[in-house]
C-alpha atoms as a PDB file:
ATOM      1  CA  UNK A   1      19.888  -6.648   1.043  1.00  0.00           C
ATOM      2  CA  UNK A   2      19.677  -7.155  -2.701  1.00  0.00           C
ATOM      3  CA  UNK A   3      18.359 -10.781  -2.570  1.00  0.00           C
ATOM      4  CA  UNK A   4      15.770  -9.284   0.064  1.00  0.00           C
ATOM      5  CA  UNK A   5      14.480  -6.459  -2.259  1.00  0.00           C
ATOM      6  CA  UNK A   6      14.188  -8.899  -5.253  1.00  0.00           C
ATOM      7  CA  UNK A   7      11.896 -10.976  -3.819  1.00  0.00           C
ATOM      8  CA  UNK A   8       9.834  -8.284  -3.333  1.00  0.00           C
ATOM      9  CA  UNK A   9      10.014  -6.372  -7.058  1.00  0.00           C
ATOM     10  CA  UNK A  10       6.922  -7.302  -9.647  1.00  0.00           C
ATOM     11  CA  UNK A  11       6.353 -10.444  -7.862  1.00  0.00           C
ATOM     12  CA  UNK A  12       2.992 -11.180  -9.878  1.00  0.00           C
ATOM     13  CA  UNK A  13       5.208 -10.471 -12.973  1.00  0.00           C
ATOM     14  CA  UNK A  14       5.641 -14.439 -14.600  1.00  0.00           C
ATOM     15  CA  UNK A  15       9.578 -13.089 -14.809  1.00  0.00           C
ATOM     16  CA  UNK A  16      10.139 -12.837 -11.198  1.00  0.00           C
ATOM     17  CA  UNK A  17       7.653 -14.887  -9.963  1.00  0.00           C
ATOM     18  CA  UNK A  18      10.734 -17.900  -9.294  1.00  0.00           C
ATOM     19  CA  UNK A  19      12.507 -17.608  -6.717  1.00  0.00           C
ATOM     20  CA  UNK A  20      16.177 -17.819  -7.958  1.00  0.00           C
ATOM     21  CA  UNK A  21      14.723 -18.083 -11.108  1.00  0.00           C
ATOM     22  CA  UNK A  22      15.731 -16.767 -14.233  1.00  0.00           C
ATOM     23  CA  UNK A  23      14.457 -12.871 -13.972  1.00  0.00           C
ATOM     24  CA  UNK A  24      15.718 -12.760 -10.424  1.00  0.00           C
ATOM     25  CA  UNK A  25      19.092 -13.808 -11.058  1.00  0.00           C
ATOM     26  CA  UNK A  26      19.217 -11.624 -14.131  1.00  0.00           C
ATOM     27  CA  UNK A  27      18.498  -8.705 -11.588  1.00  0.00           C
ATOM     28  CA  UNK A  28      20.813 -10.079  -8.351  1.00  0.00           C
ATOM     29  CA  UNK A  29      23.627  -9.836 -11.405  1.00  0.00           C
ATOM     30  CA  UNK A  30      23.078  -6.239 -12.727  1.00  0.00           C
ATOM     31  CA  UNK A  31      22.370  -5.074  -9.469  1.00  0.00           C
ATOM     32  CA  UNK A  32      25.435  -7.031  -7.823  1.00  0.00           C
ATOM     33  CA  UNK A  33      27.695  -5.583 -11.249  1.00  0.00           C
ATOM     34  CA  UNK A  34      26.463  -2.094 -10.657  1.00  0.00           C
ATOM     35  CA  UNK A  35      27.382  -2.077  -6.932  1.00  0.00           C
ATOM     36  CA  UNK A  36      30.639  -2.821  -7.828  1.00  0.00           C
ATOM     37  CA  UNK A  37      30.950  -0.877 -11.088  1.00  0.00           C
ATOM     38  CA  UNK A  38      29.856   2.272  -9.021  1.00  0.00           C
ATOM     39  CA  UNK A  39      31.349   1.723  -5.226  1.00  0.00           C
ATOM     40  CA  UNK A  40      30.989   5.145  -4.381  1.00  0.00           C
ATOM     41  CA  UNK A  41      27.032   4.378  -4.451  1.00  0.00           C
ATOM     42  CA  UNK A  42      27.055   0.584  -4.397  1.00  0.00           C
ATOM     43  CA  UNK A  43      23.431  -1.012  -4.052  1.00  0.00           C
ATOM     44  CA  UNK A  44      20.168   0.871  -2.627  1.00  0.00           C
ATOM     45  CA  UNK A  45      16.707   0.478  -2.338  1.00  0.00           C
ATOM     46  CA  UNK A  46      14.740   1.992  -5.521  1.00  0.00           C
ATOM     47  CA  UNK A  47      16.865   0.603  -8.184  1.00  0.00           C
ATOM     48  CA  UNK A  48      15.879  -2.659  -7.969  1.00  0.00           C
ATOM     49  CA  UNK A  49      12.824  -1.475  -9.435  1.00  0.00           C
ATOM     50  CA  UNK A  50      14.283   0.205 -12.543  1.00  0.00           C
ATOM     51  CA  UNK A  51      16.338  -2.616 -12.961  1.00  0.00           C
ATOM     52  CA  UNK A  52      13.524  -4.714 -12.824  1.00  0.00           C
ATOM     53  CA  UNK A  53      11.431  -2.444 -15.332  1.00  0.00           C
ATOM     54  CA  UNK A  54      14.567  -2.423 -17.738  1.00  0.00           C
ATOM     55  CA  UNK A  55      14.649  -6.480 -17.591  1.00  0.00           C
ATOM     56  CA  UNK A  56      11.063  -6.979 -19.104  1.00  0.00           C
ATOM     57  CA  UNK A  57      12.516  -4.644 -22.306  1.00  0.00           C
ATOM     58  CA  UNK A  58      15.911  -5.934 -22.634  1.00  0.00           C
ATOM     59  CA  UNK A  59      18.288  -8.432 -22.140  1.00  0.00           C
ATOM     60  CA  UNK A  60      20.409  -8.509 -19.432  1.00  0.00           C
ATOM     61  CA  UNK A  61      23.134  -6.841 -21.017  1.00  0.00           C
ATOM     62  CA  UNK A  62      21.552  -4.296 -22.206  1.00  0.00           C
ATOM     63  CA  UNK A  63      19.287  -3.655 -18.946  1.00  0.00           C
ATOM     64  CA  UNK A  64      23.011  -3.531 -17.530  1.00  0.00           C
ATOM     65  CA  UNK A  65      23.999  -0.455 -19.313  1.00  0.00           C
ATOM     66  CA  UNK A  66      21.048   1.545 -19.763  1.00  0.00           C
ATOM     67  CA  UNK A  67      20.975   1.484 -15.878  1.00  0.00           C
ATOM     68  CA  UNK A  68      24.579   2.503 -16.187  1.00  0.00           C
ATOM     69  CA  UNK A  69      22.969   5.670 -18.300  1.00  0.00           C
ATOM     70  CA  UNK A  70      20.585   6.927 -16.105  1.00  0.00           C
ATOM     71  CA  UNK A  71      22.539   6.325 -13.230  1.00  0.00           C
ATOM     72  CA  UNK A  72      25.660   8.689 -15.019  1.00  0.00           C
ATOM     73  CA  UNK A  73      24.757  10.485 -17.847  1.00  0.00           C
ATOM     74  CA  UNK A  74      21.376  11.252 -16.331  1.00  0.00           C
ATOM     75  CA  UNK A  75      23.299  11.707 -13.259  1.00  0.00           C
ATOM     76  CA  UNK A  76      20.852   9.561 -11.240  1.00  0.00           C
ATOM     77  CA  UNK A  77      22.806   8.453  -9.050  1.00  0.00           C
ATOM     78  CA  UNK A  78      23.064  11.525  -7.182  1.00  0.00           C
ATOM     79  CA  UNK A  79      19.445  10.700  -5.867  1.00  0.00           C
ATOM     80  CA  UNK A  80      21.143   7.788  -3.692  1.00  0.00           C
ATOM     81  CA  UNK A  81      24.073   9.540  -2.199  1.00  0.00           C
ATOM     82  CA  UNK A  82      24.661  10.172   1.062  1.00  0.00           C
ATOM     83  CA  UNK A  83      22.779  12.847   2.240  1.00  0.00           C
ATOM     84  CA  UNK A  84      20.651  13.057  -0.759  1.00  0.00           C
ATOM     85  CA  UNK A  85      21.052  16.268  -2.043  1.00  0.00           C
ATOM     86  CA  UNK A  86      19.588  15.896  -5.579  1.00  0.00           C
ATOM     87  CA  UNK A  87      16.457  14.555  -3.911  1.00  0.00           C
ATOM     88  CA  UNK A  88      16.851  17.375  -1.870  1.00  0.00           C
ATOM     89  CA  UNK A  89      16.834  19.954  -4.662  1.00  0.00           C
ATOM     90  CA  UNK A  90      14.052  17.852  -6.531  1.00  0.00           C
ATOM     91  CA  UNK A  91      11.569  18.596  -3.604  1.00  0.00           C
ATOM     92  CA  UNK A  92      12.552  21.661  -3.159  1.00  0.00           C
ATOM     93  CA  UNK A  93      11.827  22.192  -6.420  1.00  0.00           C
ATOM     94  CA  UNK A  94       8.346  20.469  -6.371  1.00  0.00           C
ATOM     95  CA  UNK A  95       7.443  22.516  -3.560  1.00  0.00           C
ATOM     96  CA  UNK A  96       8.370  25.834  -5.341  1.00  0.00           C
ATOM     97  CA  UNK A  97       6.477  24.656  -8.270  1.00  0.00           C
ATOM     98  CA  UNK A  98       3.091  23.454  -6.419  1.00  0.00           C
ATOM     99  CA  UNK A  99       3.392  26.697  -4.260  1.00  0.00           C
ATOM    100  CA  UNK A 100       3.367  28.801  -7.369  1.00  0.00           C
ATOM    101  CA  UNK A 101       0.801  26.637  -9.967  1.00  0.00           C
ATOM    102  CA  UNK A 102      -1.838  25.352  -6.872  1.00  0.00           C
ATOM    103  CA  UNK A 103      -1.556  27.271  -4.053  1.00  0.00           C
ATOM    104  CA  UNK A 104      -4.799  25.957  -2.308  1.00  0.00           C
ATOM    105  CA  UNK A 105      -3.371  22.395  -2.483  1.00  0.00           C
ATOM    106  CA  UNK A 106       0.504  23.247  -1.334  1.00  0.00           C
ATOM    107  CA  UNK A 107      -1.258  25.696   1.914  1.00  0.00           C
ATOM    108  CA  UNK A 108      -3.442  22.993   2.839  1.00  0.00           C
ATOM    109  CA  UNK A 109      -0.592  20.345   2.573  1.00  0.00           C
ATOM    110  CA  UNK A 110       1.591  22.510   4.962  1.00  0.00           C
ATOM    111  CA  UNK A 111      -1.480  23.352   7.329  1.00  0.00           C
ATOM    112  CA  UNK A 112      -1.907  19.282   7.855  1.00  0.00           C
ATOM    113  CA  UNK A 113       1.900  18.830   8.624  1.00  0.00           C
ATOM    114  CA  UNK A 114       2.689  16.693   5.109  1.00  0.00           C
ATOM    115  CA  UNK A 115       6.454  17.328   4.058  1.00  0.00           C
ATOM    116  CA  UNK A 116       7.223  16.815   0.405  1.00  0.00           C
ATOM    117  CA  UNK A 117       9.250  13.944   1.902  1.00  0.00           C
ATOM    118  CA  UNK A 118       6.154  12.090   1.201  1.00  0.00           C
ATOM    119  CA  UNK A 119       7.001  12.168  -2.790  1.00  0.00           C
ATOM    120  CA  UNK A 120      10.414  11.050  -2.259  1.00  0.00           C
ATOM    121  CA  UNK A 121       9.803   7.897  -3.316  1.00  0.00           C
ATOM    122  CA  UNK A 122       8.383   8.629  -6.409  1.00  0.00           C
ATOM    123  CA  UNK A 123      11.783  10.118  -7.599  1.00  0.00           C
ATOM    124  CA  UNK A 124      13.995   7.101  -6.389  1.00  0.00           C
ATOM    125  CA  UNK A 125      11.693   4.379  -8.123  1.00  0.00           C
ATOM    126  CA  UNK A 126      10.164   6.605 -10.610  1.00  0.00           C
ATOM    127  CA  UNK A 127       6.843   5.570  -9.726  1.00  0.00           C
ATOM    128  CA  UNK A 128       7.569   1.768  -9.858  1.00  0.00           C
ATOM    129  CA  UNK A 129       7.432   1.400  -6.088  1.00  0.00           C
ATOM    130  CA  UNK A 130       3.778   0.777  -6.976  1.00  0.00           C
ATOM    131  CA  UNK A 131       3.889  -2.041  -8.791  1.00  0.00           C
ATOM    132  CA  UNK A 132       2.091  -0.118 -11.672  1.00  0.00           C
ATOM    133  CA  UNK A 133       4.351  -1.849 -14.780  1.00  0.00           C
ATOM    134  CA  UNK A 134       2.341   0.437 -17.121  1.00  0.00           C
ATOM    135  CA  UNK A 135       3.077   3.349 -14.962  1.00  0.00           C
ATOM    136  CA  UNK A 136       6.336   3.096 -14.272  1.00  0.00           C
ATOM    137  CA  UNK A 137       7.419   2.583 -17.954  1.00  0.00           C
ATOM    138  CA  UNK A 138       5.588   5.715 -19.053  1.00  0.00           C
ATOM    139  CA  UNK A 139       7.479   7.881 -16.461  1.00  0.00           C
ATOM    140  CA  UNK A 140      10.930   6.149 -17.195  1.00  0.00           C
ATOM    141  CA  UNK A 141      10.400   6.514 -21.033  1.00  0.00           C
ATOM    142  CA  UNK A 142       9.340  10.214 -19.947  1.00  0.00           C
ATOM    143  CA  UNK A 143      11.885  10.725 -17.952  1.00  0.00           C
ATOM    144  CA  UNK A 144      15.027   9.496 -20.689  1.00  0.00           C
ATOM    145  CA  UNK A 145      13.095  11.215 -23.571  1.00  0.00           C
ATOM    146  CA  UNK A 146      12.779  14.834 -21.702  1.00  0.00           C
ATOM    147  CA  UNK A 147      14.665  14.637 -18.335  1.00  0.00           C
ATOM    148  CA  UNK A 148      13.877  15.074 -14.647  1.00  0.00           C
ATOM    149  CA  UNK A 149      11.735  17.810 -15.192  1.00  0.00           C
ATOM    150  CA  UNK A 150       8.954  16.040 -15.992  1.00  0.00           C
ATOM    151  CA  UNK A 151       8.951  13.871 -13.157  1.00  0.00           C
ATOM    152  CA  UNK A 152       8.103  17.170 -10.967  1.00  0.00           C
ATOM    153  CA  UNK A 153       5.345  18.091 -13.942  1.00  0.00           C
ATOM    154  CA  UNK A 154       3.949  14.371 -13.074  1.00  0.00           C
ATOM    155  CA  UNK A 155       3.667  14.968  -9.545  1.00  0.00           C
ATOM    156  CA  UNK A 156       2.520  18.570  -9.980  1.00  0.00           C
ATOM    157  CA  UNK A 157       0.052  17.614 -12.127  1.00  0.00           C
ATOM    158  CA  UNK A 158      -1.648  14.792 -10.463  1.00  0.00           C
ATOM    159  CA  UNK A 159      -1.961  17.022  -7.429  1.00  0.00           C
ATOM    160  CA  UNK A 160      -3.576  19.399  -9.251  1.00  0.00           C
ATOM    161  CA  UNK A 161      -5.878  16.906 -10.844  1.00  0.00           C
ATOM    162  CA  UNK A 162      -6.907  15.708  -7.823  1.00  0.00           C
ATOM    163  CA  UNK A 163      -6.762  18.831  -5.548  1.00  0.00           C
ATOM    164  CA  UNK A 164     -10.493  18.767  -4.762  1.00  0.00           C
ATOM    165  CA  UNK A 165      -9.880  15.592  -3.178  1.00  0.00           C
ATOM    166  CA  UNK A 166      -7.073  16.481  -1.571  1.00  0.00           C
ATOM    167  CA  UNK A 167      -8.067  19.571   0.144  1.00  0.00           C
ATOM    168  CA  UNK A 168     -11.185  17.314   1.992  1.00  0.00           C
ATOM    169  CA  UNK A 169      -8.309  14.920   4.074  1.00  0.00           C
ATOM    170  CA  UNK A 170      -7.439  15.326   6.903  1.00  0.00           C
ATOM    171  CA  UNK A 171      -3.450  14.458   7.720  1.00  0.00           C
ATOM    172  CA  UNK A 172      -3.895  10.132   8.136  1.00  0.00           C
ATOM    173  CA  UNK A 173      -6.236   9.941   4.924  1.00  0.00           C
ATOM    174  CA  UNK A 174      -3.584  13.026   3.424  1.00  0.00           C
ATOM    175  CA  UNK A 175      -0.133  11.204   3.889  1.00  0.00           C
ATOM    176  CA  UNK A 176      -1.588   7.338   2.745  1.00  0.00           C
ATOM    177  CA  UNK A 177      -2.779   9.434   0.027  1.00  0.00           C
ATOM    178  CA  UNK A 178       0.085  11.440  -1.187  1.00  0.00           C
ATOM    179  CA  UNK A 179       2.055   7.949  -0.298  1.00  0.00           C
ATOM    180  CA  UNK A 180       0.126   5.843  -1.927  1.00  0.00           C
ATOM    181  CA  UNK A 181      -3.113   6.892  -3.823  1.00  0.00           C
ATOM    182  CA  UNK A 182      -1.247   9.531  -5.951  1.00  0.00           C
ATOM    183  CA  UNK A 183       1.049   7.286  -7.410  1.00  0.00           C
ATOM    184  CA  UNK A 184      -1.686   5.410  -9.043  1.00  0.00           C
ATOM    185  CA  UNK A 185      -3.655   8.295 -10.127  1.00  0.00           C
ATOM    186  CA  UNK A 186       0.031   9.904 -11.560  1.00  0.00           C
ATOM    187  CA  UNK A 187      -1.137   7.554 -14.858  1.00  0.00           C
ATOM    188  CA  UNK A 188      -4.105  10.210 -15.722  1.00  0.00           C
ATOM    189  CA  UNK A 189      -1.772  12.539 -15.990  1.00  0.00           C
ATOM    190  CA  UNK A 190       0.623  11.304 -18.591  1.00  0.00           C
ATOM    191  CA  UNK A 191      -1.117   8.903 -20.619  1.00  0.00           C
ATOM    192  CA  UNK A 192      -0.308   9.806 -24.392  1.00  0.00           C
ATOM    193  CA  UNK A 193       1.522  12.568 -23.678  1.00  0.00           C
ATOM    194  CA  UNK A 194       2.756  14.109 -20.586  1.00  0.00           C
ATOM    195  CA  UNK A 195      -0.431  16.871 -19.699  1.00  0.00           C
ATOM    196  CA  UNK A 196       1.613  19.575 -18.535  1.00  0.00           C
ATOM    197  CA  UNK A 197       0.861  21.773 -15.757  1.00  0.00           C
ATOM    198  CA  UNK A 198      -0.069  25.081 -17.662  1.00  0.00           C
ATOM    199  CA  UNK A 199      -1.732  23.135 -20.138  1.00  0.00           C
ATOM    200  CA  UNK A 200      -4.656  23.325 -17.156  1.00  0.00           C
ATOM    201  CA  UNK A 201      -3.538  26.615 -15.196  1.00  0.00           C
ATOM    202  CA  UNK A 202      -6.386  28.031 -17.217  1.00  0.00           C
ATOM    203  CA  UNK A 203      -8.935  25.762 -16.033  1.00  0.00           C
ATOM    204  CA  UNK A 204      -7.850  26.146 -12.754  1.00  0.00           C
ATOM    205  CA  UNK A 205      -7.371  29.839 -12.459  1.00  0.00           C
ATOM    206  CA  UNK A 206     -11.538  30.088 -13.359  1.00  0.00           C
ATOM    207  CA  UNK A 207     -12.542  28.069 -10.381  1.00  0.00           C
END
């Protein structure tokens, strides 16, 4: 599975555009290294992308155990245990949060029959799932610098940025949105600094 998932990580990036070449082997090896550093866990889909994002900072080594960090002391890995329950609590949590900040957005969400499922992906790759290299660094170095919080403030935000569009889909337009559209537009809301969600509850409250 891990030679499968590498040839499909940055691709257009010149450092795994070879196949076998020297940015995909540096990858097979962390990933292979970290499947059997942590065999609880072993390999799954998502970090390939982190790993990949580390590689284009750091050398091999290094990529090696700063994925090792976020994996423990950031206690990561929970995300890709069996039954998931960190990403469990994570969406639970987004859903609490998006109830409470945009109401409008999280009713009409339910009333189309989008689970917050749909975000999951967002947490396991931080973002990088869309091939965004800018994005994806901005939410890691987010993410080490203030913690998993702001990964929720990310999502939260972008919905809220974008809620007028978001309450004119219907459910097919909704989930390739939420799926795949959001993640793009995620970038407006944390370029500089992360915009946090009550930094705009005003604005919204007077609509």
């Amino acid at each position: 599975m891990i030679l499968k998932d590498i040839g499909r990580t940055f691709p257009h990036e010149s450092l795994f555009k070879s196949f076998c070449g020297f940015g995909q082997t540096c990858m097979f090896n962390i990933l292979k290294a970290y499947a059997s550093y942590d065999s609880d866990i072993g390999y799954c889909q998502g970090m390939n992308f982190i790993v990949g994002t580390l590689l284009m900072h750091l050398s091999e080594e290094k990529a090696f155990w700063t994925f090792v960090s976020i994996m423990f002391e950031k206690n990561w890995r929970e995300l890709f245990k069996e039954g998931t329950p960190k990403l469990t609590k994570l969406l639970q949590s987004l859903k609490i949060k998006l109830k409470i900040k945009c109401p409008e957005v999280y009713n009409h969400l339910k009333s189309e029959g989008i689970e917050m499922t749909v975000f999951a992906k967002y947490f396991l790759t931080f973002f990088m799932c869309e091939q965004d290299i800018e994005l994806g660094v901005r939410v890691l170095d987010s993410f080490l610098c203030f913690g998993e919080d702001e990964i929720l403030e990310i999502i939260n935000t972008a919905l809220l940025l974008e809620r007028k569009k978001i309450l004119g889909l219907k459910y097919e337009e909704l989930f390739m949105f939420c799926a795949k559209e959001l993640g793009k537009r995620c970038l407006d809301a944390i370029k500089g600094n992360i915009v946090h969600v009550n930094e705009i509850d005003e604005d919204y409250t007077m609509l």
